[in-house]
PDB file of N, CA and C in Angstrom:
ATOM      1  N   UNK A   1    -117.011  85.287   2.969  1.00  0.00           N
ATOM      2  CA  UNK A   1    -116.789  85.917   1.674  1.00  0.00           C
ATOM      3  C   UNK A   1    -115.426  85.453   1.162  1.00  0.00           C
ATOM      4  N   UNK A   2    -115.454  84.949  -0.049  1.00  0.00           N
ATOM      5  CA  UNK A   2    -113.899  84.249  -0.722  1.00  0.00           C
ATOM      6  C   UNK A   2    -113.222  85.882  -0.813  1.00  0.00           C
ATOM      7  N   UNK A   3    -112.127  85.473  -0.996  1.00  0.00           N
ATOM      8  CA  UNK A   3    -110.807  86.614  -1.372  1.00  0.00           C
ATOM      9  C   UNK A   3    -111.256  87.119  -2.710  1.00  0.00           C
ATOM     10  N   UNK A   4    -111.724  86.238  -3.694  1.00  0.00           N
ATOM     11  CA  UNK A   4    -112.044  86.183  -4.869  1.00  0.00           C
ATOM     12  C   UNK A   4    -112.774  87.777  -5.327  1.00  0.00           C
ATOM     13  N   UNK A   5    -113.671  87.248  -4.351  1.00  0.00           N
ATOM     14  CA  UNK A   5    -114.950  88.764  -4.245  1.00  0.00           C
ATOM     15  C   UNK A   5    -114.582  89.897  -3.791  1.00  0.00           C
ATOM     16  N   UNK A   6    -113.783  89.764  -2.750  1.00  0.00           N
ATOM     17  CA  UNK A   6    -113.548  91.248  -2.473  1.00  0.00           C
ATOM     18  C   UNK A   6    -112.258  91.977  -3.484  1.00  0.00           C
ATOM     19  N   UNK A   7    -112.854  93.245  -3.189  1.00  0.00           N
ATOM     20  CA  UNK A   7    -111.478  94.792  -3.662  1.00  0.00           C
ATOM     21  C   UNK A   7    -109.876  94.213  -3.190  1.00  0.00           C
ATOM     22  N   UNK A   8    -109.362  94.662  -4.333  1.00  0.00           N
ATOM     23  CA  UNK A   8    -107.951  95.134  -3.811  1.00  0.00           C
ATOM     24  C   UNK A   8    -107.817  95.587  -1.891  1.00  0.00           C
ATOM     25  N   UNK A   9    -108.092  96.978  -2.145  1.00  0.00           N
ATOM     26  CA  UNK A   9    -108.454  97.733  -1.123  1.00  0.00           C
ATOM     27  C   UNK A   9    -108.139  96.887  -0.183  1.00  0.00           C
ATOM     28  N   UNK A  10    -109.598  95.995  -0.181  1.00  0.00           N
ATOM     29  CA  UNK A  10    -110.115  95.208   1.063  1.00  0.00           C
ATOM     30  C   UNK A  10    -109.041  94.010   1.515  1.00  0.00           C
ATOM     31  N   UNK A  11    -108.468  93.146   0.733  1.00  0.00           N
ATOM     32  CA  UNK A  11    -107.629  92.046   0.814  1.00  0.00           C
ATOM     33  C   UNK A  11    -106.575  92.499   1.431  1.00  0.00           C
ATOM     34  N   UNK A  12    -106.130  93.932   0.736  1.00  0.00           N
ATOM     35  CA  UNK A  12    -104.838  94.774   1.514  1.00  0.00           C
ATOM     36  C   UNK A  12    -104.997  94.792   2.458  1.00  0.00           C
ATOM     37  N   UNK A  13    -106.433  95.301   3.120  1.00  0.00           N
ATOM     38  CA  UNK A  13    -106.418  95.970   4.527  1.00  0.00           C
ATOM     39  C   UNK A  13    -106.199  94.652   5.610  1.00  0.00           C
ATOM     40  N   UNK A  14    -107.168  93.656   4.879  1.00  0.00           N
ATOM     41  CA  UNK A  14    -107.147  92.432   5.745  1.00  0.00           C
ATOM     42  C   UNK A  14    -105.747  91.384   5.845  1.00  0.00           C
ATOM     43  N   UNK A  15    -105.237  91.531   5.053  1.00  0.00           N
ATOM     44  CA  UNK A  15    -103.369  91.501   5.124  1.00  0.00           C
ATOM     45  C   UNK A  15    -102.726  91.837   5.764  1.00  0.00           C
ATOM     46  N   UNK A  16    -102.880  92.803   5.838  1.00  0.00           N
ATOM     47  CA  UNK A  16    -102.344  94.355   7.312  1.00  0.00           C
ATOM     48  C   UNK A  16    -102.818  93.863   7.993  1.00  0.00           C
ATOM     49  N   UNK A  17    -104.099  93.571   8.059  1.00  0.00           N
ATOM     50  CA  UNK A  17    -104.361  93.489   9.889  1.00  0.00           C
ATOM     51  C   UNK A  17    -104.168  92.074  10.330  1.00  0.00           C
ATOM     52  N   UNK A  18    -104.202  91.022   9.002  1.00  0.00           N
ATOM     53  CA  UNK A  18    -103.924  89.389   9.948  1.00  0.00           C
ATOM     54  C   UNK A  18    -102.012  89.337  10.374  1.00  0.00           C
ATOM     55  N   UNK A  19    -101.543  90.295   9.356  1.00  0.00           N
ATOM     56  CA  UNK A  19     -99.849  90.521   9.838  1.00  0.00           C
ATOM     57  C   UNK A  19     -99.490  90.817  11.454  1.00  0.00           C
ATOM     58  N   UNK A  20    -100.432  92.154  11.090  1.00  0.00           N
ATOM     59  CA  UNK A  20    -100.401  92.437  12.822  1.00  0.00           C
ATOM     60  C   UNK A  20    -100.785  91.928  13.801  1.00  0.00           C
ATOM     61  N   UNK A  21    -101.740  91.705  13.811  1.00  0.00           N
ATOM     62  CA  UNK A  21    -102.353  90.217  14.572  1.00  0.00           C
ATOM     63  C   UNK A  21    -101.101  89.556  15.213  1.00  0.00           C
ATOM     64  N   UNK A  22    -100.723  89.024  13.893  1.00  0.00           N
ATOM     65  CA  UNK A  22     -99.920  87.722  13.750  1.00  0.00           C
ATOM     66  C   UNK A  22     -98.455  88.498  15.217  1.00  0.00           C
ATOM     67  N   UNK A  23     -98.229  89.698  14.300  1.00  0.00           N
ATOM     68  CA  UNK A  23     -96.587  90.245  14.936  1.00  0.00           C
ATOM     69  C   UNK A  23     -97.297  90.150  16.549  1.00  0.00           C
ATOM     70  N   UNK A  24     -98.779  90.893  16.428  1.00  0.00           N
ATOM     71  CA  UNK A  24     -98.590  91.184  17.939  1.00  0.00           C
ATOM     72  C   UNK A  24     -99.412  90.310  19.184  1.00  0.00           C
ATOM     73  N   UNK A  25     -99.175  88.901  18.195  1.00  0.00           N
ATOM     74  CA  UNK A  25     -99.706  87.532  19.060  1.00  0.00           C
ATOM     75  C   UNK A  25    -101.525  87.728  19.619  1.00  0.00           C
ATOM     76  N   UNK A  26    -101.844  88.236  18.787  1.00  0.00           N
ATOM     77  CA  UNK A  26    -103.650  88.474  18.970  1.00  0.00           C
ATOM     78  C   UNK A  26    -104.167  87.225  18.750  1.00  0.00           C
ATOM     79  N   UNK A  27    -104.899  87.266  19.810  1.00  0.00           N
ATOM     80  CA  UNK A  27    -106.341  85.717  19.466  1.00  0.00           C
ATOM     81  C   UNK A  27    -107.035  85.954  18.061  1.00  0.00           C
ATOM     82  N   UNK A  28    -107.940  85.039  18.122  1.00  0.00           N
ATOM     83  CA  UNK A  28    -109.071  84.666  16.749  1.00  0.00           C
ATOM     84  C   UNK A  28    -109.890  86.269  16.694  1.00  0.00           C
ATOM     85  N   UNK A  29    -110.326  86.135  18.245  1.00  0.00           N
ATOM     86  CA  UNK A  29    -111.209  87.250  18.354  1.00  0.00           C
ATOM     87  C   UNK A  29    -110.605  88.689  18.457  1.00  0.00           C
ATOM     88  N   UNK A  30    -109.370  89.306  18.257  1.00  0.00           N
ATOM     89  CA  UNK A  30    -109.013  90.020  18.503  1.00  0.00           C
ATOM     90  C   UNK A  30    -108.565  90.343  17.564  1.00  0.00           C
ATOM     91  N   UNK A  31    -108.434  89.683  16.387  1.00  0.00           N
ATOM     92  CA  UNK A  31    -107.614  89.680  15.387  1.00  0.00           C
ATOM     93  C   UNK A  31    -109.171  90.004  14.470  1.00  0.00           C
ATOM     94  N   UNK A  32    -110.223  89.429  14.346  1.00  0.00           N
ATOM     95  CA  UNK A  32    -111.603  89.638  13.581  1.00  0.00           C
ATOM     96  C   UNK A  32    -111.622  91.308  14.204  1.00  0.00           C
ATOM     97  N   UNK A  33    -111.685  91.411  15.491  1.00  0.00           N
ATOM     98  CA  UNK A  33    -112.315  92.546  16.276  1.00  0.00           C
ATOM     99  C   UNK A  33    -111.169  93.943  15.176  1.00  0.00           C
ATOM    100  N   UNK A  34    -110.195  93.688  14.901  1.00  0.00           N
ATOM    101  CA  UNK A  34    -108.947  95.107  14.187  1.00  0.00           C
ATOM    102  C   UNK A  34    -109.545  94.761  12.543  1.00  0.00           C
ATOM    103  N   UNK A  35    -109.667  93.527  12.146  1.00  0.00           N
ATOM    104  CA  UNK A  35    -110.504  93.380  10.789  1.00  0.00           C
ATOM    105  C   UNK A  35    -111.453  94.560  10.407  1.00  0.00           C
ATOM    106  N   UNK A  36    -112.380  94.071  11.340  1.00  0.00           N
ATOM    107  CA  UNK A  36    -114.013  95.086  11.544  1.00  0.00           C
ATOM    108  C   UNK A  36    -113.539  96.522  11.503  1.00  0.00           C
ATOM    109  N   UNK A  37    -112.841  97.000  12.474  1.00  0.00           N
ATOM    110  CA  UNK A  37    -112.573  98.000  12.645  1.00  0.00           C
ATOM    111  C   UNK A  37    -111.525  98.795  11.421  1.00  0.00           C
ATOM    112  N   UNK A  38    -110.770  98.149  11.128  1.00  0.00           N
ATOM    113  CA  UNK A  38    -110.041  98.624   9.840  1.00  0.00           C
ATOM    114  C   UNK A  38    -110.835  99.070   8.677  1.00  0.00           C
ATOM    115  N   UNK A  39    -111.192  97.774   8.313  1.00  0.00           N
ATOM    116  CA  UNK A  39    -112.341  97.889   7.156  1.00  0.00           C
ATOM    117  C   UNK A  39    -113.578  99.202   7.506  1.00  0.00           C
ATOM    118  N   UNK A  40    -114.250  99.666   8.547  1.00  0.00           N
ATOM    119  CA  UNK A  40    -114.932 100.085   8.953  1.00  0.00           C
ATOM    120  C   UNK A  40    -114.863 101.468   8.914  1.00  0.00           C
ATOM    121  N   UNK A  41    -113.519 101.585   9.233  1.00  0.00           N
ATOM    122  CA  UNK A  41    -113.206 102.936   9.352  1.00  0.00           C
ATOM    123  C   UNK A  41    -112.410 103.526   7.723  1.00  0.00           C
ATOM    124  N   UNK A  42    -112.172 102.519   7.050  1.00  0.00           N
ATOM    125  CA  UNK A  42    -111.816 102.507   5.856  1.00  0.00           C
ATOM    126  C   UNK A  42    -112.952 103.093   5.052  1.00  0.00           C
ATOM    127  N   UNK A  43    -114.261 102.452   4.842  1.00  0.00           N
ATOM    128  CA  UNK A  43    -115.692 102.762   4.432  1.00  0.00           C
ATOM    129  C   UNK A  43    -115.874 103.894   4.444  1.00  0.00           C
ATOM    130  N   UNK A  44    -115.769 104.529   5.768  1.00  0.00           N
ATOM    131  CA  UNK A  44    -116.091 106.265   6.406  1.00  0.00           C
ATOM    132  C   UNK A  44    -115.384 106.654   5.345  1.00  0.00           C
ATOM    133  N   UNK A  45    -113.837 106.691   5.350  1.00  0.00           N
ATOM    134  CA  UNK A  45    -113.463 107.601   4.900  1.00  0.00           C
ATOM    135  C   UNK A  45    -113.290 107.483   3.090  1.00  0.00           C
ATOM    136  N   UNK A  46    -113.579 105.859   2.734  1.00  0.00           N
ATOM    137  CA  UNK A  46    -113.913 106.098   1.426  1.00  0.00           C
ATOM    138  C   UNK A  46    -115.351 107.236   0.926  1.00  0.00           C
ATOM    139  N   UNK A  47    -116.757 107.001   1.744  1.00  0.00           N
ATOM    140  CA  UNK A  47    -117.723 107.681   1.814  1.00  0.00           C
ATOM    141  C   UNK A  47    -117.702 109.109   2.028  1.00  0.00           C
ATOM    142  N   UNK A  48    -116.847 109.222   2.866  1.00  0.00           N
ATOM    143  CA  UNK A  48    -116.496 110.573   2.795  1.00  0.00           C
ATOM    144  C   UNK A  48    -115.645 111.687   1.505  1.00  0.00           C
ATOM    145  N   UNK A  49    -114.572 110.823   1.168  1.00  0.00           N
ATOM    146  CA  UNK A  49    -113.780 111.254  -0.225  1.00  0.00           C
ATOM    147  C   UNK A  49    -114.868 111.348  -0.824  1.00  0.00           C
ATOM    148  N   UNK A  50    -116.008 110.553  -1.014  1.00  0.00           N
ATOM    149  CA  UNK A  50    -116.953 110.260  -2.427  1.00  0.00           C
ATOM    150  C   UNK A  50    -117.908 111.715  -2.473  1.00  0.00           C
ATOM    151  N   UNK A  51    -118.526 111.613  -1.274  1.00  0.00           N
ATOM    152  CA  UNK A  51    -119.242 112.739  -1.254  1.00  0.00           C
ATOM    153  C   UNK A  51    -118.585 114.088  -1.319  1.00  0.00           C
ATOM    154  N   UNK A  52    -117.149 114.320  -1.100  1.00  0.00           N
ATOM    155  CA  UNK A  52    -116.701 115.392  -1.169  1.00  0.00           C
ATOM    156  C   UNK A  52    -116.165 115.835  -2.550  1.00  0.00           C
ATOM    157  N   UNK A  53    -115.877 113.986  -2.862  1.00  0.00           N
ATOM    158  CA  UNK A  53    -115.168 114.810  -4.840  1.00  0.00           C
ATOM    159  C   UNK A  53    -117.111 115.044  -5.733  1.00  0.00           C
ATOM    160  N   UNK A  54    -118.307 114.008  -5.182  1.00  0.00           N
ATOM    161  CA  UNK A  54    -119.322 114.852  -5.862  1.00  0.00           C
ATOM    162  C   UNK A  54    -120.041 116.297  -5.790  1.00  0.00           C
ATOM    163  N   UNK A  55    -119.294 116.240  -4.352  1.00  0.00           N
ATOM    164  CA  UNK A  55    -119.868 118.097  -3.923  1.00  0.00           C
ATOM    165  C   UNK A  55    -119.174 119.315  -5.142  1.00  0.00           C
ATOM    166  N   UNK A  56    -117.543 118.721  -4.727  1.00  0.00           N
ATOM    167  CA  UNK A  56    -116.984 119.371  -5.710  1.00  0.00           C
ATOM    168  C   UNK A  56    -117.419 119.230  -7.062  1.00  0.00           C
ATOM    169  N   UNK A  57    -117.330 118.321  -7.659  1.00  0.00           N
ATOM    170  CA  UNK A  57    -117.738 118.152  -9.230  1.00  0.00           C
ATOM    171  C   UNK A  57    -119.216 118.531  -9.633  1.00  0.00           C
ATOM    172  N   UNK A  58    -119.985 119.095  -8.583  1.00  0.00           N
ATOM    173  CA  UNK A  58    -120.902 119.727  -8.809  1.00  0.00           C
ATOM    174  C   UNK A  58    -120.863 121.201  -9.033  1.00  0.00           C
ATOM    175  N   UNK A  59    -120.078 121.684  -8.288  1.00  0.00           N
ATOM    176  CA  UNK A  59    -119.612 122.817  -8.128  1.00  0.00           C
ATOM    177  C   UNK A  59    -119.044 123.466  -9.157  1.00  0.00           C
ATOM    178  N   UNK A  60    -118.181 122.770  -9.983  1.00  0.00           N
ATOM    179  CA  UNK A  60    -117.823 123.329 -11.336  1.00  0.00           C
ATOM    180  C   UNK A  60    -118.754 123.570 -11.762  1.00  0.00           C
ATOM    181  N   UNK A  61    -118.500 124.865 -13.112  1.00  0.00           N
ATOM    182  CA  UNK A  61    -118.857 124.949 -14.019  1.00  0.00           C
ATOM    183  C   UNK A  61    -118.901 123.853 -15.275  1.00  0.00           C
ATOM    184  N   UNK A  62    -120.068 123.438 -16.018  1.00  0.00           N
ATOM    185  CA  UNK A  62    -120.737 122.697 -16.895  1.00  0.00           C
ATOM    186  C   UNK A  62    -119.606 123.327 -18.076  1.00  0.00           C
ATOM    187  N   UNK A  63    -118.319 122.522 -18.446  1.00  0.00           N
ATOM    188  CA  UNK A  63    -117.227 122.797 -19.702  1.00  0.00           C
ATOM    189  C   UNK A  63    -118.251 121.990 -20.808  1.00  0.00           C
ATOM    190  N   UNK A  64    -118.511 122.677 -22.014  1.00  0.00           N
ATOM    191  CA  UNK A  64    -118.894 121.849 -23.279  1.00  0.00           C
ATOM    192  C   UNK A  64    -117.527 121.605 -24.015  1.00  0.00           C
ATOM    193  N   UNK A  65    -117.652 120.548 -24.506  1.00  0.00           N
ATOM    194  CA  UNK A  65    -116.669 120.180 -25.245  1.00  0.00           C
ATOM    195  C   UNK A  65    -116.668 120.773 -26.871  1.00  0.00           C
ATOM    196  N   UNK A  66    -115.448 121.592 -27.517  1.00  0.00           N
ATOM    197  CA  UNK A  66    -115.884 122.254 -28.710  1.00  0.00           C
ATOM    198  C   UNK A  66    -114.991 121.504 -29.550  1.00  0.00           C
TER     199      UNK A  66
END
């Protein structure tokens, strides 16, 4: 996948983690393996915010605009 395509978000995270990598002398595979896992656990908790701000925004009351 080019840089092109992905989120903000995502380029950040994968920045962070090829830095660290880098600081903390990680192989090819070890360095993909904190990728996966960053991003991964990133997802959850975007999915999670999502479903919790639609629970909420359901939950309000229906404001008409006057």
């Amino acid at each position: 996948m080019s840089e092109q395509t992905l989120a903000k978000w995502q380029t950040t995270i994968i920045n962070t983690a090829n830095g660290l990598a880098e600081e903390f002398g990680l192989d090819d595979l070890a360095t993909q393996k904190l990728r996966e896992h960053l991003l991964a656990v990133a997802r959850e908790q975007y999915m999670a915010g999502n479903r919790s701000g639609i629970k909420w925004a359901r939950s309000q009351p229906q404001k008409t605009l006057a």
